[in-house]
Each structure stands twice: as structure tokens, then as C-alpha cells.
N, C-alpha and C. Protein backbone atom coordinates (compact mmCIF):
# COMPACT_ATOMS: atom_id res chain seq x y z
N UNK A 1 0.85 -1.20 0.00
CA UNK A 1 0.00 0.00 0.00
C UNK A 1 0.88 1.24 0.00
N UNK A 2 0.61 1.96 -1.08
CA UNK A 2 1.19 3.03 -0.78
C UNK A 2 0.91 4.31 0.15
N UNK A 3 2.08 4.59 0.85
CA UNK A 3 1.99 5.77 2.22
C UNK A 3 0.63 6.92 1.94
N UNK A 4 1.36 7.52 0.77
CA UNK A 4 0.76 8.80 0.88
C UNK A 4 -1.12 8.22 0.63
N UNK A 5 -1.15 7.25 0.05
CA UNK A 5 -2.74 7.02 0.17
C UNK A 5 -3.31 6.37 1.74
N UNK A 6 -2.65 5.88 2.09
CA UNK A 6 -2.93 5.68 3.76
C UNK A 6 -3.11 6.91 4.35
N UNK A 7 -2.05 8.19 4.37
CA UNK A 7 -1.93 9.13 4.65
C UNK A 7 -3.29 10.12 4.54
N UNK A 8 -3.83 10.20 2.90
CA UNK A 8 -4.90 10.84 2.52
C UNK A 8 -6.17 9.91 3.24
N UNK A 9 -6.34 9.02 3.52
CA UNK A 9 -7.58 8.10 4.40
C UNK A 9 -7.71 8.89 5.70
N UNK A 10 -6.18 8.59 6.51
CA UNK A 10 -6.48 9.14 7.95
C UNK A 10 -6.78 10.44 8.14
N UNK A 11 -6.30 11.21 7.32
CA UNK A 11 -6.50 12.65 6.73
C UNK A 11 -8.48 13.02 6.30
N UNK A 12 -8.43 12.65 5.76
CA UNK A 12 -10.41 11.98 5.74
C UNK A 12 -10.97 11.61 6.95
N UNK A 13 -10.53 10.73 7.23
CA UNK A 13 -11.69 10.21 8.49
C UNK A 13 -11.00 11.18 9.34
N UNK A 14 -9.79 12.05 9.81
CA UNK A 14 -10.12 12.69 11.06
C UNK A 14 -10.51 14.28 11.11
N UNK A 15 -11.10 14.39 9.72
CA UNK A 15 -12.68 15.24 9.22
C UNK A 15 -12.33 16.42 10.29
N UNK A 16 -13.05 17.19 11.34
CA UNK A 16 -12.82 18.16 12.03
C UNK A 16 -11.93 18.38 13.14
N UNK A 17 -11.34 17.27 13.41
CA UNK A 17 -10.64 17.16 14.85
C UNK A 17 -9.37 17.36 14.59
N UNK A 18 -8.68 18.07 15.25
CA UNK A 18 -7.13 18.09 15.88
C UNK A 18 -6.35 16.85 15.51
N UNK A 19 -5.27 17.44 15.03
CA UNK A 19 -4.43 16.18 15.45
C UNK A 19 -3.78 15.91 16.77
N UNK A 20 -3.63 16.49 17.47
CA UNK A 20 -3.92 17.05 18.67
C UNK A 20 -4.97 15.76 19.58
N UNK A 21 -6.27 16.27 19.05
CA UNK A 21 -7.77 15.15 19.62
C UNK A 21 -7.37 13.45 19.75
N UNK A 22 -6.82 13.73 18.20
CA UNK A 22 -6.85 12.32 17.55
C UNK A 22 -5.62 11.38 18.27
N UNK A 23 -4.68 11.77 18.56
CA UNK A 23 -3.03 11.48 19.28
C UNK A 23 -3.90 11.10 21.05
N UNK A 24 -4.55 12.35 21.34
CA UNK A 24 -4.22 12.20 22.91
C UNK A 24 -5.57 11.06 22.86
N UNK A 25 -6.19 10.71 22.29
CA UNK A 25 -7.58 10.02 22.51
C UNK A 25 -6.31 8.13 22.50
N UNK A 26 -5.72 8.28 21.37
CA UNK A 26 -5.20 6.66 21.24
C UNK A 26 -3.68 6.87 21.32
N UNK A 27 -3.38 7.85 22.30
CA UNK A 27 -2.37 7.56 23.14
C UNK A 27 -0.61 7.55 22.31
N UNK A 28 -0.92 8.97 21.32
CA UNK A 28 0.37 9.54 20.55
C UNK A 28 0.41 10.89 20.67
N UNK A 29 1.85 10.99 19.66
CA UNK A 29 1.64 12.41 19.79
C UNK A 29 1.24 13.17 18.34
N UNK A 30 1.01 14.48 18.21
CA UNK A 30 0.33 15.03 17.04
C UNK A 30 1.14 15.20 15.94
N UNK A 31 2.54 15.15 16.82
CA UNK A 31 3.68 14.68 15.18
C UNK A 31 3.55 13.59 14.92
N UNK A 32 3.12 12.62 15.36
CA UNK A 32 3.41 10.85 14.95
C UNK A 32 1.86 10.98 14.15
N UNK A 33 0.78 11.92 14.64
CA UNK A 33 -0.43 11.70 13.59
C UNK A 33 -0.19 12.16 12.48
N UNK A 34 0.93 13.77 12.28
CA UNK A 34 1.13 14.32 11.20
C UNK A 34 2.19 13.42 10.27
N UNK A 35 3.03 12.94 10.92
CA UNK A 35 3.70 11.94 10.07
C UNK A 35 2.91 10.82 9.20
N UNK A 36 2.09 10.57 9.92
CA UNK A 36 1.06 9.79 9.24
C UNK A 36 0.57 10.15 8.13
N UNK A 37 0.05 11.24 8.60
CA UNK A 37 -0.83 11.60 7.33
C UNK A 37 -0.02 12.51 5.97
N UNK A 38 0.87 12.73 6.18
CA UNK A 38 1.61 12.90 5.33
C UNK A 38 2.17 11.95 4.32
N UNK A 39 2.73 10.94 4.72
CA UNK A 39 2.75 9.91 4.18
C UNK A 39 4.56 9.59 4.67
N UNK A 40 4.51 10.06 5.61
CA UNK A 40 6.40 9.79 6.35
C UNK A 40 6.51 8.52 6.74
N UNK A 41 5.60 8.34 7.37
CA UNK A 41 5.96 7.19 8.06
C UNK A 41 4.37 6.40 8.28
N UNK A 42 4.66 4.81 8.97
CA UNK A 42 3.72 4.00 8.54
C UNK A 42 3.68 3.43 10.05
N UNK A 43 2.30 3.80 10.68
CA UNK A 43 2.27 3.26 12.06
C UNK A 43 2.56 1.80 12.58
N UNK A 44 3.27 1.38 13.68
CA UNK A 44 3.20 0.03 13.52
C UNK A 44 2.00 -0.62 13.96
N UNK A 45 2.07 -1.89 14.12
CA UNK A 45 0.42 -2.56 14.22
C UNK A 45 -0.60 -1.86 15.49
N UNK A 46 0.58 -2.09 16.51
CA UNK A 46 -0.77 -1.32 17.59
C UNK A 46 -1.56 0.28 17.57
N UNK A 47 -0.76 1.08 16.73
CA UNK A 47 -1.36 1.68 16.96
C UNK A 47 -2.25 2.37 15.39
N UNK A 48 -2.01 1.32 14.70
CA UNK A 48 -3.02 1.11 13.29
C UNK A 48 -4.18 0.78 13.92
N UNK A 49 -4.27 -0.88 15.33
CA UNK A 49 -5.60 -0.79 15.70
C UNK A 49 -5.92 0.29 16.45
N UNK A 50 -5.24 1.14 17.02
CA UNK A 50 -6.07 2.50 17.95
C UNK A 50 -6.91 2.99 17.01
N UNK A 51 -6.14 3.44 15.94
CA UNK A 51 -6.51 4.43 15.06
C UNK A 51 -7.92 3.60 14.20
N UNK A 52 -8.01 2.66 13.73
CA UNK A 52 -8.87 1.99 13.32
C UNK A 52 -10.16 2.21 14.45
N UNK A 53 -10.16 1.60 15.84
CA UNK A 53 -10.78 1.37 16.69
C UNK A 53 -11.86 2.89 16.68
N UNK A 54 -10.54 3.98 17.01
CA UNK A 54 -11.09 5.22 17.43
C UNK A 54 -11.74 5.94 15.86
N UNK A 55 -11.67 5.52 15.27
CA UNK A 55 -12.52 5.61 13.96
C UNK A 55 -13.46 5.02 13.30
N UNK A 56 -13.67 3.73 14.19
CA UNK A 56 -15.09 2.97 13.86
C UNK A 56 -14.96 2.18 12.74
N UNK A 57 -13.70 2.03 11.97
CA UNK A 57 -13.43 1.50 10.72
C UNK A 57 -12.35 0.34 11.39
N UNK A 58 -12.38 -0.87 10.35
CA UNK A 58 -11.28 -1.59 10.13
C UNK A 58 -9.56 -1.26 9.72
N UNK A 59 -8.80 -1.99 9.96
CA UNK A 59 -7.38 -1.83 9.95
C UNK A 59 -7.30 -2.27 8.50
N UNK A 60 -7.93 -3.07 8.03
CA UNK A 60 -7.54 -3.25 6.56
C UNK A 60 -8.56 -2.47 5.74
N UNK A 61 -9.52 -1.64 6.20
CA UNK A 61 -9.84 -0.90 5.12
C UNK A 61 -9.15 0.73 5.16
N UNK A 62 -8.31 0.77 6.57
CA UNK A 62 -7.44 1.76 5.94
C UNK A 62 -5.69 1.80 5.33
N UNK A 63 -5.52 0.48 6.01
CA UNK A 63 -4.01 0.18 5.42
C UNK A 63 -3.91 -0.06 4.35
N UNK A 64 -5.11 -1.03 4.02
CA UNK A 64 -3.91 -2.19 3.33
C UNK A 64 -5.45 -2.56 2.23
N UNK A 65 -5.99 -1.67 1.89
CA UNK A 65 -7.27 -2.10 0.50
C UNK A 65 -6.60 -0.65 -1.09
């Protein structure tokens, strides 16, 4: 899967909130969300499920489809 489209997903689903919101809710920080969504870097598994969890969506429909 390529980054920067993982990147543009989490970027979508976290729609009005902070990155800021999104970090302190599943337990990161708002550079490790911005890295994300940029497409820097690629979370490792646990905290793909936070981010999945705290978004109501699956881990493979944002990683890895």
C-alpha cells in the first residue's frame, strides 16, 4: 500500500478534529499523527488498531485495500 494514500484516508476520516484530539484520545503524539498523514511514516500494528478502533473503521480498510 502506498503511504501517501494511507496518509490521505487518515486525513479523511479525522474530518474536524485536531491532530492534537486524535493522538491524545489513542495515546500519541500530534507529530506521529502528522507523520502519518503525510505519508512519512507507517504506524506500527498497535497503533493502526487504535486508530482503526477510534474511527469505527477496520485496519484493513485503511491500510492495506
Amino acid at each position: 500500500m502506498d503511504n501517501k494514500k494511507i496518509g490521505e484516508r487518515l486525513r479523511a476520516l479525522r474530518g474536524d478534529k485536531t491532530q492534537k484530539e486524535v493522538a491524545d484520545a489513542i495515546g500519541t503524539t500530534a507529530m506521529a499523527i502528522s507523520n502519518y498523514e503525510s505519508g512519512e511514516r507507517v504506524p506500527y500494528d498497535g497503533i493502526k488498531m487504535k486508530l482503526a478502533e477510534y474511527y469505527g473503521v477496520t485496519v484493513q480498510s485503511i491500510f492495506f485495500t
